[in-house]
Structure formats: structure tokens, C-alpha cells
Protein backbone atom coordinates (compact mmCIF):
# COMPACT_ATOMS: atom_id res chain seq x y z
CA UNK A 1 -6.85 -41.48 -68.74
CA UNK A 2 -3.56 -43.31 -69.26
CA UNK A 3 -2.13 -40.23 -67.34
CA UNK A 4 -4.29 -41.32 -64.01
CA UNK A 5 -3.66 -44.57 -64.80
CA UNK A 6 -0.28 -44.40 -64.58
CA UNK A 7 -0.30 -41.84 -61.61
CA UNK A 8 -2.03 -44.62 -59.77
CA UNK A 9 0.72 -47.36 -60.70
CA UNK A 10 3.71 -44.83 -59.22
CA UNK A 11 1.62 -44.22 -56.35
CA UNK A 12 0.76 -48.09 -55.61
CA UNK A 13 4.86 -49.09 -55.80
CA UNK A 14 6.02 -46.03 -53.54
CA UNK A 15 3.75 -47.14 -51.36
CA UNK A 16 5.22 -50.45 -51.65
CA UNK A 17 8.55 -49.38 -51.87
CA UNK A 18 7.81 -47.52 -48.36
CA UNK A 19 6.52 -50.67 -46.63
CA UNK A 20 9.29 -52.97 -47.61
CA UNK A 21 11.64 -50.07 -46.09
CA UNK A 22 9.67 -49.96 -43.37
CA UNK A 23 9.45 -53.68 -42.78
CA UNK A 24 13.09 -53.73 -43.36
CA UNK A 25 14.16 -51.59 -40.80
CA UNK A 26 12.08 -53.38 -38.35
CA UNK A 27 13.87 -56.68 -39.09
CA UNK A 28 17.23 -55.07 -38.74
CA UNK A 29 16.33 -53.32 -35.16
CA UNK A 30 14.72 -56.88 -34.03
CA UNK A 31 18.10 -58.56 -35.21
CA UNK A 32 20.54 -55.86 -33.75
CA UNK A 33 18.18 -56.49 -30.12
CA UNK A 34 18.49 -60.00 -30.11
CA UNK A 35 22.20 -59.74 -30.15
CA UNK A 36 21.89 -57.13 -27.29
CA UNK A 37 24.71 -57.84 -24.60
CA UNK A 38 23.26 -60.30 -22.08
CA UNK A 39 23.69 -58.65 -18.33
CA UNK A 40 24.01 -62.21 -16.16
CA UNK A 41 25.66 -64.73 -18.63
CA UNK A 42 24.93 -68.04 -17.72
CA UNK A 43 28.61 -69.54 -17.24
CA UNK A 44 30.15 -72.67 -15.42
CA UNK A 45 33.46 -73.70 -14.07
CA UNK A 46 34.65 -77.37 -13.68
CA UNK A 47 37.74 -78.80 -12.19
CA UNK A 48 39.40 -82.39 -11.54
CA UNK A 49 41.23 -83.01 -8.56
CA UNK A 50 41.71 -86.81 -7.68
CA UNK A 51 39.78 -88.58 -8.95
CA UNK A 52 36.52 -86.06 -8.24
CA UNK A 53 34.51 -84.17 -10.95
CA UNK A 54 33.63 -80.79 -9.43
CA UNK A 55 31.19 -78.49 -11.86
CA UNK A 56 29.53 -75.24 -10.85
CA UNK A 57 27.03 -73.67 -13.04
CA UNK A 58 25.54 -69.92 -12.43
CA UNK A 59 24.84 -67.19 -14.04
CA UNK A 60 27.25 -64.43 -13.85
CA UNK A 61 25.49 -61.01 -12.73
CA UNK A 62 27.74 -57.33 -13.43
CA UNK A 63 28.12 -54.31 -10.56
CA UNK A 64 27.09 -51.88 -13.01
CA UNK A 65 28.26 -49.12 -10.38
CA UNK A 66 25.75 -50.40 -7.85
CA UNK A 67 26.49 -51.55 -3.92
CA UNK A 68 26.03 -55.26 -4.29
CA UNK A 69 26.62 -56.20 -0.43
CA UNK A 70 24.71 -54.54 1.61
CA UNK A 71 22.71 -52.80 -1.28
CA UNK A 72 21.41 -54.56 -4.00
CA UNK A 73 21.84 -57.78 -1.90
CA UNK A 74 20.43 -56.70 1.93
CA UNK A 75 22.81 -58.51 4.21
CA UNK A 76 21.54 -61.12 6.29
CA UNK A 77 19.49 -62.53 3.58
CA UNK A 78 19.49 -66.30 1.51
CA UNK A 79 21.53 -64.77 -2.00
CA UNK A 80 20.91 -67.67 -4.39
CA UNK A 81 24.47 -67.11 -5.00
CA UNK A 82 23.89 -65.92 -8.99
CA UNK A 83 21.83 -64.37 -10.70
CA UNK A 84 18.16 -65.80 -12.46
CA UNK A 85 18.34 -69.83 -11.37
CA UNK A 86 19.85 -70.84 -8.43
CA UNK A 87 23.42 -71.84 -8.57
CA UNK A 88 24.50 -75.23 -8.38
CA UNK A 89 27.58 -77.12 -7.63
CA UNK A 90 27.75 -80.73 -8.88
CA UNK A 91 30.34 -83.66 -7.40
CA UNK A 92 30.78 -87.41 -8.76
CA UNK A 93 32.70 -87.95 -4.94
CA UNK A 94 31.71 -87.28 -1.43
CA UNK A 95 33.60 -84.00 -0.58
CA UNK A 96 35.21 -83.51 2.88
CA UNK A 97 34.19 -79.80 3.85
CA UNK A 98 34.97 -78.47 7.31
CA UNK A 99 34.66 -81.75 8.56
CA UNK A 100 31.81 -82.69 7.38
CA UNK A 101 30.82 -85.23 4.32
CA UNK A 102 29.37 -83.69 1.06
CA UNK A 103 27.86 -86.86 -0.69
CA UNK A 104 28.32 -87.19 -4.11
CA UNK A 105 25.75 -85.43 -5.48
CA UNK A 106 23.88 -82.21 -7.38
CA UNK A 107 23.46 -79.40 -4.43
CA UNK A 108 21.84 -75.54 -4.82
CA UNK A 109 24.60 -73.22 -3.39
CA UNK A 110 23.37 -70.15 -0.84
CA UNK A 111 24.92 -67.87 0.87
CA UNK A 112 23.79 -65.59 3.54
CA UNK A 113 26.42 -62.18 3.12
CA UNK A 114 26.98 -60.33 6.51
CA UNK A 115 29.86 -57.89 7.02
CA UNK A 116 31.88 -59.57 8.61
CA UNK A 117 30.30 -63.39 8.24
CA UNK A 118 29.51 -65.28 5.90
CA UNK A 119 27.35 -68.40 5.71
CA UNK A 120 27.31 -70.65 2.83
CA UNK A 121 24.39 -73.07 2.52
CA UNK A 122 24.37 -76.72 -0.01
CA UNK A 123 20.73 -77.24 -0.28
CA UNK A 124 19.53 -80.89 -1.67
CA UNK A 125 17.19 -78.52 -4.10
CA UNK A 126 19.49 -77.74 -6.51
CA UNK A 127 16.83 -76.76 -9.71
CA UNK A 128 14.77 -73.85 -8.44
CA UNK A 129 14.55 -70.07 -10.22
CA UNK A 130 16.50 -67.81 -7.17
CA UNK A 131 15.76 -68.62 -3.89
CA UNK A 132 11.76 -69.35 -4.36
CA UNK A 133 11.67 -72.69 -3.27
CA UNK A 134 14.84 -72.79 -1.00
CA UNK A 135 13.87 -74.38 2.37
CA UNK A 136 16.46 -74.69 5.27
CA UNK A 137 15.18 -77.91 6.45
CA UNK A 138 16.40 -79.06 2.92
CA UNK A 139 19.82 -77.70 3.95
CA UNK A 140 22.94 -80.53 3.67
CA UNK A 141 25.86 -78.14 4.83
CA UNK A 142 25.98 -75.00 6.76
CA UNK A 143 29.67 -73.50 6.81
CA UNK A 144 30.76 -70.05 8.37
CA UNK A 145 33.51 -67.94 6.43
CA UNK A 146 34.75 -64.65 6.87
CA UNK A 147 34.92 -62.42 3.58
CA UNK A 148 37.85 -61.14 2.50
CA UNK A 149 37.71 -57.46 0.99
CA UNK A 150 39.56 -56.85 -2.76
CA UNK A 151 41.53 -53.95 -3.70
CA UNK A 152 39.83 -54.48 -7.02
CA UNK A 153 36.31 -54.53 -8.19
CA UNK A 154 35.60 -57.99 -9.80
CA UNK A 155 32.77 -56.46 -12.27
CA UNK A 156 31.15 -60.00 -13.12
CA UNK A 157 30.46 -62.56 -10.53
CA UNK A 158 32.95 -65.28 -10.88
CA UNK A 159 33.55 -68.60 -9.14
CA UNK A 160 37.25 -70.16 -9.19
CA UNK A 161 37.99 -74.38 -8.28
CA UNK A 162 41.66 -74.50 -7.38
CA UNK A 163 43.36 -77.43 -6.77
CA UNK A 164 45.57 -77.28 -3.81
CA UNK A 165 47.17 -81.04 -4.11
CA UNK A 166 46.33 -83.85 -5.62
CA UNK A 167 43.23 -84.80 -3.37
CA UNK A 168 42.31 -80.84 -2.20
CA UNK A 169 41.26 -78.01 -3.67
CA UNK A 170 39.39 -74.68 -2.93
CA UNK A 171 36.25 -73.16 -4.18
CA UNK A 172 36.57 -69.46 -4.53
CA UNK A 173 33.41 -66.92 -4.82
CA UNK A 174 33.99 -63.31 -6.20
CA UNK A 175 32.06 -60.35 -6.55
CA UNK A 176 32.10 -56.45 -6.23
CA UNK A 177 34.94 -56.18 -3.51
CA UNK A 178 34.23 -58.85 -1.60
CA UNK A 179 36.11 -63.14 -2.14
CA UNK A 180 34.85 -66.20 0.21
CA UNK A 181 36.39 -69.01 -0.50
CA UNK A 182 36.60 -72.59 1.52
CA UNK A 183 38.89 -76.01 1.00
CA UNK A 184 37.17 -79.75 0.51
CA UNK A 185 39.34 -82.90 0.42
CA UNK A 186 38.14 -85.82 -1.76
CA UNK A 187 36.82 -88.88 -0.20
């Protein structure tokens, strides 16, 4: 009897011993997938020039050997000009772009990528997911650029604020092969 008894007693704590293995492993493959690399970091990019604030916040989408213009993103098209939320560019002064007044504000950044054209879009709805709720009518500034094409690939989407004297600058877009950029004075 004490032989069954105790038979029973090993069996109960392997089977124990199994579970809390078991359960063990599961907590280390849930922690090593929550630190799993994130494939569109949300990222920003501020500057000061003058006396202006300039902040652009998006989230920052890879190649990953895919055709971004023209493939993944069909030209022609509102691009929400990130990845997940739509991007948006933020200004304590009116901005001066292509002659035409930017009011200090918050603004969701478009684009619409063509081959040879681009057109870049600040929209008064600046807190939407994509380009869901984007709405011309709601459109502040419409601006034509022409790409230019990179030796390089720039793997991660990545935006640049340069300051090209003490009251100008340039915002600079860059993705795959492809840069758009265009200059603002502060008002």
C-alpha cells in the first residue's frame, strides 16, 4: 500500500513539474514576442528655425524588398504619407509655402506619388487612422513637386527639417528611391 501510495505522490509532482515547464515556456515565448521588432516605428522629427516650432510625427514603414511607388503604394492615389495613423506636421507660426500662408496650426500631411509629379496635400484633419477620413474639401495646401530619384535605397521612411537660414528651412520626405522635399519661410 505505501508502495501505491507513494507511486501516486511521484506521479502527482511530475505532473506538476511538467505543467510549470510547460507554463514556463509559454511565458518566455509571450515575452520574447512582445519584444518582436516593430515593422513601422512610430518616430518624429522637430526643428527650430526663427522663432517657429516645426514637429512632424509618423510612423516609419521599411521596403522589405518590395516596390513601394508604384507597387505597394498605386500611383495616383492619397498615401497618408506613413504608415498606421496619418502623419502630421505641427507649426506654432504661419509658414510661407510656395506662396501661400500655412497658419499656425496641427495639419494631416498627404501626398499623391506619380512618376514624375508629386502632390503634397496639408489637410485641417490631422488625427485620423490612414487616409479613412481624409476629405479634399478639408484640404489647406495643395503643392506640386517633382521627385527626385536616390542612388540609394532609404530602407525606413524618414522625414528631414533643414534649416536653410535663419527664417527658412526645408522639409525633406524619403523613401525607397525616391526624396520630395519643399522650402517654407517663417512668418
Amino acid at each position: 500500500m505505501k508502495q501505491i501510495v507513494f507511486f501516486i505522490i511521484i506521479i502527482m509532482f511530475s505532473f506538476s513539474c511538467k505543467t510549470e515547464h510547460k507554463k514556463h515556456n509559454q511565458e518566455q515565448t509571450t515575452s520574447v514576442s512582445s519584444k518582436k521588432k516593430v515593422l513601422s516605428p512610430h518616430t518624429s522629427v522637430m526643428e527650430i528655425i526663427g522663432n517657429a516650432h516645426i514637429h512632424i510625427d509618423y510612423s516609419s514603414p521599411g521596403v522589405r524588398d518590395r516596390i513601394i511607388f508604384g507597387g505597394l503604394l498605386a500611383y495616383d492615389q492619397v498615401w497618408q504619407a506613413g504608415a498606421h495613423n496619418a502623419t502630421w506636421l505641427e507649426t506654432n507660426k504661419d509658414l510661407e509655402i510656395n506662396k501661400t500662408i500655412l497658419p499656425a496650426g496641427k495639419y494631416g500631411f498627404f501626398t499623391i506619388p506619380s512618376k514624375n509629379k508629386w502632390t503634397l496635400i496639408f489637410n485641417s484633419n490631422w488625427n485620423q487612422h490612414g487616409k479613412d477620413e481624409y476629405d479634399e474639401k478639408d484640404d489647406i495646401i495643395r503643392l506640386k513637386v517633382k521627385p527626385t530619384f536616390l542612388e540609394e535605397n532609404v530602407e525606413h521612411l524618414k522625414y528631414e527639417i533643414n534649416k536653410t537660414n535663419d527664417e527658412s528651412g526645408e522639409i525633406k520626405l524619403s523613401w525607397e528611391k525616391i526624396t520630395v522635399k519643399f522650402n517654407f519661410n517663417v512668418k
